[in-house]
Protein backbone atom coordinates (compact mmCIF):
# COMPACT_ATOMS: atom_id res chain seq x y z
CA UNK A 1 0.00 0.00 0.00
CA UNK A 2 2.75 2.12 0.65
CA UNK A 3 4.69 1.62 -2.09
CA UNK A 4 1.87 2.25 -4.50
CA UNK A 5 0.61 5.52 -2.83
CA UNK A 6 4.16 6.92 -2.73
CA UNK A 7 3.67 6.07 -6.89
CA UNK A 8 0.78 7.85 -6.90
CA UNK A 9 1.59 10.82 -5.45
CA UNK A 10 4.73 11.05 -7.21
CA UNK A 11 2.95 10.67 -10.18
CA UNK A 12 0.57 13.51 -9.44
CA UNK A 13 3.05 15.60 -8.30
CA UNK A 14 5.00 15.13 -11.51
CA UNK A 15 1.95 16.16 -13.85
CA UNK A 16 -0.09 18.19 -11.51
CA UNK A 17 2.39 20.08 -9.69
CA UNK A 18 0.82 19.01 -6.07
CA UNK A 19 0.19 16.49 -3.83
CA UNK A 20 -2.92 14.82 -3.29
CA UNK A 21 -5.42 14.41 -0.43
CA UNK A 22 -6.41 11.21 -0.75
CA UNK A 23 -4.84 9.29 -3.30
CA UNK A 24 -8.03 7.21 -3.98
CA UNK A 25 -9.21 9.94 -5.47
CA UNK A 26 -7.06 8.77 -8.44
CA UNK A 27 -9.18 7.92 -11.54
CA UNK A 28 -9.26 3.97 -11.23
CA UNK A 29 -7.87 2.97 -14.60
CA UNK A 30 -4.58 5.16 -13.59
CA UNK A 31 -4.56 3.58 -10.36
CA UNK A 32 -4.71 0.06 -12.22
CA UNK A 33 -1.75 0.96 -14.25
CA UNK A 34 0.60 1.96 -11.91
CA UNK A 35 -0.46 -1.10 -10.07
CA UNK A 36 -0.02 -3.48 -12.77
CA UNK A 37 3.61 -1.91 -13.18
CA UNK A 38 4.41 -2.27 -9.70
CA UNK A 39 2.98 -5.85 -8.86
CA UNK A 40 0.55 -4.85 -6.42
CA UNK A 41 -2.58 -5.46 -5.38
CA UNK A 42 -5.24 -2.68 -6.11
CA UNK A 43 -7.32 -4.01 -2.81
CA UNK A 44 -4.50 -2.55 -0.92
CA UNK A 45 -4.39 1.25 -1.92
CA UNK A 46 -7.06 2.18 1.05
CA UNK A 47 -4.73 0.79 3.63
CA UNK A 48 -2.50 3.63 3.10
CA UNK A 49 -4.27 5.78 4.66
CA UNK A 50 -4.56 4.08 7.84
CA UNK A 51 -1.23 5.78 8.89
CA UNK A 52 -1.72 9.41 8.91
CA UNK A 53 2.68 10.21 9.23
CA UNK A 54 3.29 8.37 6.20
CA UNK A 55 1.63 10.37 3.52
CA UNK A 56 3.75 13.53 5.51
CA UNK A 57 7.17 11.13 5.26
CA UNK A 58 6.54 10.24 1.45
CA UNK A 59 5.51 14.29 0.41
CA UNK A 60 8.98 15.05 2.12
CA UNK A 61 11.15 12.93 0.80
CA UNK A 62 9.52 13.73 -2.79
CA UNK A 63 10.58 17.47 -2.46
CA UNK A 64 14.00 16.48 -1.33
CA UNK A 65 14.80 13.78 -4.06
CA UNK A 66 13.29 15.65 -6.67
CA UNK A 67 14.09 19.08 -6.11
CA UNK A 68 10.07 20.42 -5.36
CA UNK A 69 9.77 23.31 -2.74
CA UNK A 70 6.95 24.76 -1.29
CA UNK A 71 4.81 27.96 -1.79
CA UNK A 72 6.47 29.83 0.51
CA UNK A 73 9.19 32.55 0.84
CA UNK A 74 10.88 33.45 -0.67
CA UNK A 75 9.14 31.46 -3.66
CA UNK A 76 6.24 33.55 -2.74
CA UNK A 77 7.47 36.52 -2.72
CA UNK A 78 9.38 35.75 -6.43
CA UNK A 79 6.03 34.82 -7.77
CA UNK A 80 4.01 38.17 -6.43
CA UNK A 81 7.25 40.28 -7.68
CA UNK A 82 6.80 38.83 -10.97
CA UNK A 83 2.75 38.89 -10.70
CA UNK A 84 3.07 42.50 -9.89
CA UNK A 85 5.50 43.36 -12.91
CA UNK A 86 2.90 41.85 -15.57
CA UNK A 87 0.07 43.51 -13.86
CA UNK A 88 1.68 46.62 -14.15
CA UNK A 89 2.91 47.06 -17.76
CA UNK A 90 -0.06 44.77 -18.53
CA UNK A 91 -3.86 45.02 -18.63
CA UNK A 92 -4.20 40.97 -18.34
CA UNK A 93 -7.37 39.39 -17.24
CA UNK A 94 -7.29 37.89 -13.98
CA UNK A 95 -8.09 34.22 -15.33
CA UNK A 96 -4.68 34.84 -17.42
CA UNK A 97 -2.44 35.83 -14.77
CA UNK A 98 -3.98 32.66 -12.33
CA UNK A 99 -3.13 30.79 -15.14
CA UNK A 100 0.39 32.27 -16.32
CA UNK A 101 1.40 31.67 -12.07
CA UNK A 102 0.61 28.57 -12.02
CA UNK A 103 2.83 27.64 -15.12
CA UNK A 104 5.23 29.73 -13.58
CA UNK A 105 4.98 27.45 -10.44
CA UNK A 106 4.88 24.42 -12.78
CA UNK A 107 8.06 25.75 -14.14
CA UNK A 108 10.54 26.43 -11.48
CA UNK A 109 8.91 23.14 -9.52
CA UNK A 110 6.92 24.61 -6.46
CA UNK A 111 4.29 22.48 -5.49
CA UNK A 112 1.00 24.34 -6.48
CA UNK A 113 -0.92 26.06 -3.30
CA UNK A 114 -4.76 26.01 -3.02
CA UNK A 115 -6.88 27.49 -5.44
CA UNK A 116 -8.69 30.00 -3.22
CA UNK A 117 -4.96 30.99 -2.14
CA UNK A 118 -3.57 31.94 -5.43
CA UNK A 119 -6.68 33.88 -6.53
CA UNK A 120 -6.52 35.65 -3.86
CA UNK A 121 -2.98 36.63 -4.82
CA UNK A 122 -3.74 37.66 -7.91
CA UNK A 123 -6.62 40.09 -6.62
CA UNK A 124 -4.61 41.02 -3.96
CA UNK A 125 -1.85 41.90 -7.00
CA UNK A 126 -3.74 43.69 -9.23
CA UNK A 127 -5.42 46.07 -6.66
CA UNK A 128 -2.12 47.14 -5.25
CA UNK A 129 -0.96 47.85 -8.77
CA UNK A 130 -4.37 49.38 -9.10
CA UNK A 131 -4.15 51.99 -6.36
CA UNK A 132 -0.49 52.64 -7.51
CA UNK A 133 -1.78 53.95 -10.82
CA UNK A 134 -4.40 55.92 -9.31
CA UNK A 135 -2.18 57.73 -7.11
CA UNK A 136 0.59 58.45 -9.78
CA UNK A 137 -1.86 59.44 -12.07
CA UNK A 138 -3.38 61.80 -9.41
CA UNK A 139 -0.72 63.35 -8.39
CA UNK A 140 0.50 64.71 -12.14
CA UNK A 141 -2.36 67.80 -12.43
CA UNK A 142 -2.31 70.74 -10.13
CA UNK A 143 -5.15 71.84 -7.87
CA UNK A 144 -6.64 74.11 -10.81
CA UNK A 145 -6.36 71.51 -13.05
CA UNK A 146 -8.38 68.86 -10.55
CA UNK A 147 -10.89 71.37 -10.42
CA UNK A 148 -11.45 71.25 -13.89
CA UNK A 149 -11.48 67.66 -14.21
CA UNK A 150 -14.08 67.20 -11.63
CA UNK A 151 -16.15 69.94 -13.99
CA UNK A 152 -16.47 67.25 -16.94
CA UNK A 153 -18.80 65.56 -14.77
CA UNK A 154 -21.19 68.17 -14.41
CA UNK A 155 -24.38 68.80 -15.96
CA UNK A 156 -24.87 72.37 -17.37
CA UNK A 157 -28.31 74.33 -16.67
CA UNK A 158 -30.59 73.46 -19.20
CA UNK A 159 -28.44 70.54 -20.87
CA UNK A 160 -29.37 66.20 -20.65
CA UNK A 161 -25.80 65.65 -20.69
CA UNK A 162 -22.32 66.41 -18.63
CA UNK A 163 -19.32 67.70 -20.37
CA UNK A 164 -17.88 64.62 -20.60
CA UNK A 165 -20.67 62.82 -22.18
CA UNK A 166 -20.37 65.44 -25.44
CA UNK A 167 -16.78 65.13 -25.66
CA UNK A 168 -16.86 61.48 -26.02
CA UNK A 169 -18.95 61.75 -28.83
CA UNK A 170 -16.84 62.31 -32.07
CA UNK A 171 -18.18 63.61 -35.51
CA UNK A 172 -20.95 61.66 -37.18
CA UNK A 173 -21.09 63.66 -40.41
CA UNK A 174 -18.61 64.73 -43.02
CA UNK A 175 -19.53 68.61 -43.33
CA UNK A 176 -18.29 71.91 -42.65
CA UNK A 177 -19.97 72.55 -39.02
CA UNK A 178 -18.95 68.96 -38.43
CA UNK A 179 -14.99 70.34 -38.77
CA UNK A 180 -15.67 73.22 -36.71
CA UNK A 181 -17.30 70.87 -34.00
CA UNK A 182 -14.23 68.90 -34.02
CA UNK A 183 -11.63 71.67 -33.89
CA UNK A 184 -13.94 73.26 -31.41
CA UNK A 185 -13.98 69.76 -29.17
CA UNK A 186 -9.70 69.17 -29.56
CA UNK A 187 -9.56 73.01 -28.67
CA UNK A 188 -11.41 72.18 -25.22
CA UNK A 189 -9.36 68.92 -24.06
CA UNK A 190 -5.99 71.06 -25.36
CA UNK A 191 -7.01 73.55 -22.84
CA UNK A 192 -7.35 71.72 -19.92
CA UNK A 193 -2.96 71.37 -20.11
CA UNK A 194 -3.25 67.63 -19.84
CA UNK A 195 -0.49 67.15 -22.60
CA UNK A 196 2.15 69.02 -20.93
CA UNK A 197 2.04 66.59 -18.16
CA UNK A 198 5.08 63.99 -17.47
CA UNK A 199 3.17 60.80 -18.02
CA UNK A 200 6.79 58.82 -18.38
CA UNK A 201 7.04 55.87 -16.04
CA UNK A 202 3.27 54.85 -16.49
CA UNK A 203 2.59 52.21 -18.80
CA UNK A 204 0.79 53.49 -21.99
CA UNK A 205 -1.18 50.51 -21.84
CA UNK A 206 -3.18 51.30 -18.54
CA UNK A 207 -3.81 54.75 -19.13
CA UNK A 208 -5.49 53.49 -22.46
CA UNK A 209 -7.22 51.05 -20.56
CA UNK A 210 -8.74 53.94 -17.47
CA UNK A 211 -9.61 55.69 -21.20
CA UNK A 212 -11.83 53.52 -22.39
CA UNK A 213 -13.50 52.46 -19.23
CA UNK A 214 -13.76 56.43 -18.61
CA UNK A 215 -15.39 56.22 -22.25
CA UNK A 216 -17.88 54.20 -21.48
CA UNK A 217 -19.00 54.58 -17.81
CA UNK A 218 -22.06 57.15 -16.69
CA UNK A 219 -20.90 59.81 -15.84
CA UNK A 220 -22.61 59.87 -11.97
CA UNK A 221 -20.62 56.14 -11.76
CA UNK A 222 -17.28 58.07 -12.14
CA UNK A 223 -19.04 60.82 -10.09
CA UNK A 224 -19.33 58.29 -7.13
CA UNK A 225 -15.67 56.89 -7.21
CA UNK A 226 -12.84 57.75 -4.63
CA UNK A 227 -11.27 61.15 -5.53
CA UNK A 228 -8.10 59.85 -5.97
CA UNK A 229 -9.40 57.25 -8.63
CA UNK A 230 -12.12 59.67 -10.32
CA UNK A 231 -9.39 62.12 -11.25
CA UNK A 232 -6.61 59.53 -12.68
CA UNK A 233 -9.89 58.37 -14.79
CA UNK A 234 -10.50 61.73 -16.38
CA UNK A 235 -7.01 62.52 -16.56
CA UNK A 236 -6.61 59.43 -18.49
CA UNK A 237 -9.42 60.58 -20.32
CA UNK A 238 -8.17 63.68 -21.34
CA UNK A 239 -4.91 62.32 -22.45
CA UNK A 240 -5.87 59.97 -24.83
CA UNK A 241 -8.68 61.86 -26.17
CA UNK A 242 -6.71 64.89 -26.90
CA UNK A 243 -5.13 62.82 -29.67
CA UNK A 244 -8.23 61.07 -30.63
CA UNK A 245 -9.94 64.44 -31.20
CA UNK A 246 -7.18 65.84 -33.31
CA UNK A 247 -7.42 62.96 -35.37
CA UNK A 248 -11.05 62.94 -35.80
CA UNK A 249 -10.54 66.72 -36.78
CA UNK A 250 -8.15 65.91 -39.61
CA UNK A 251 -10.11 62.85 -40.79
CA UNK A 252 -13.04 65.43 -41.69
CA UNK A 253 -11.03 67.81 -42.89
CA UNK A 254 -9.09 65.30 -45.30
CA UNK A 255 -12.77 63.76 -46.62
């Protein structure tokens, strides 16, 4: 019994990357196989879990003979310095990164932790890189320039629609007032002195990605946010539309 759990969890180990609970959990035809290569008995498999120490003595000497380590420091810390890198020059779903750490764990042999405790690493990754954006981004405009952020969200006497809903909207129509519109809607994001700001160690990638969520949000949703993330959203906003806007200008003006 012994011999052919130690099998089995080896074998698991080897294409799984863990150990398992209860090896009799192993689908019975691979459980037949290893048997039949070993010269055992199948009957025998539950007996090895009679002895609680053993399953503990086998997982050790596994890591030690085959090099396998556990997820802990400073593997852990490795794997959320190199989850934290990707999150940050990335805009990765978090089903990618789960899955990119645990070939990453695969890779450099640590035996794979619990699924609840690497998701939560990965959330607990991509918030911190989150709220690291936010305040970088935040901290680029002056006060006068917050102020004028915060305006885009409001709703002007007599209007359906905030400042930031209209300059969302590009032209429609290939036609004289539809240039002036344009140049008229590049002229007010130029003003607001976004583009002289020192956007250089932020990844391009997540200000494009606060742009389009910016883009598409309600306005009273961004309205409701912390300060600190409501102004890196319409600063990222501002930044990426400035261009767009120009180029919407020339595209009328060319056709």
């Amino acid at each position: 019994a012994n011999r052919l759990g130690f099998a089995l969890q080896l074998l698991t180990v080897r294409f799984l990357g863990t150990f398992l609970v209860n090896p009799i959990e192993v689908p019975v035809n691979v459980v037949g196989h290893v048997a039949r290569q070993l010269g055992i008995d199948v009957s025998c498999l539950p007996r090895y879990l009679d002895r609680e120490p053993t399953r503990h003595e086998h997982r050790a000497e596994i890591r030690e003979v085959y090099g396998y380590h556990d997820f802990s420091p400073p593997w852990s810390f490795r794997l959320s310095r190199w989850l934290f890198l990707r999150a940050w020059l990335g805009s990765e779903r978090p089903s990618l990164l789960f899955d990119l750490s645990t070939s990453w764990l695969i890779e450099h042999k640590i035996l794979l932790p619990g699924v609840t405790t690497l998701t939560r690493l990965v959330a607990r990754i991509r918030e911190r890189t989150a709220n690291r954006l936010w305040q970088r981004l935040c901290a680029l405009p002056s006060a006068e320039q917050q102020d004028r952020l915060e305006a885009l969200l409001q709703i002007p006497e007599g209007a359906r629609y905030s400042h930031l809903d209209r300059l969302r909207r590009g032209p429609t129509r290939v036609s004289a007032p539809a240039l002036i519109a344009s140049l008229n809607r590049y002229e007010e994001l130029q003003a607001l002195g976004v583009g002289k700001l020192d956007f250089s160690g932020i990844p391009p990638v997540r200000i494009k990605q606060l742009a389009r969520y910016a883009a598409t949000a309600w306005a009273p949703t961004l309205a409701r946010m912390p300060q600190q993330r409501r102004i890196a959203t319409l600063l990222a906003f501002v930044s990426v539309y400035e261009v767009n806007a120009l180029d919407d200008a020339l595209d009328v003006l060319d056709m």
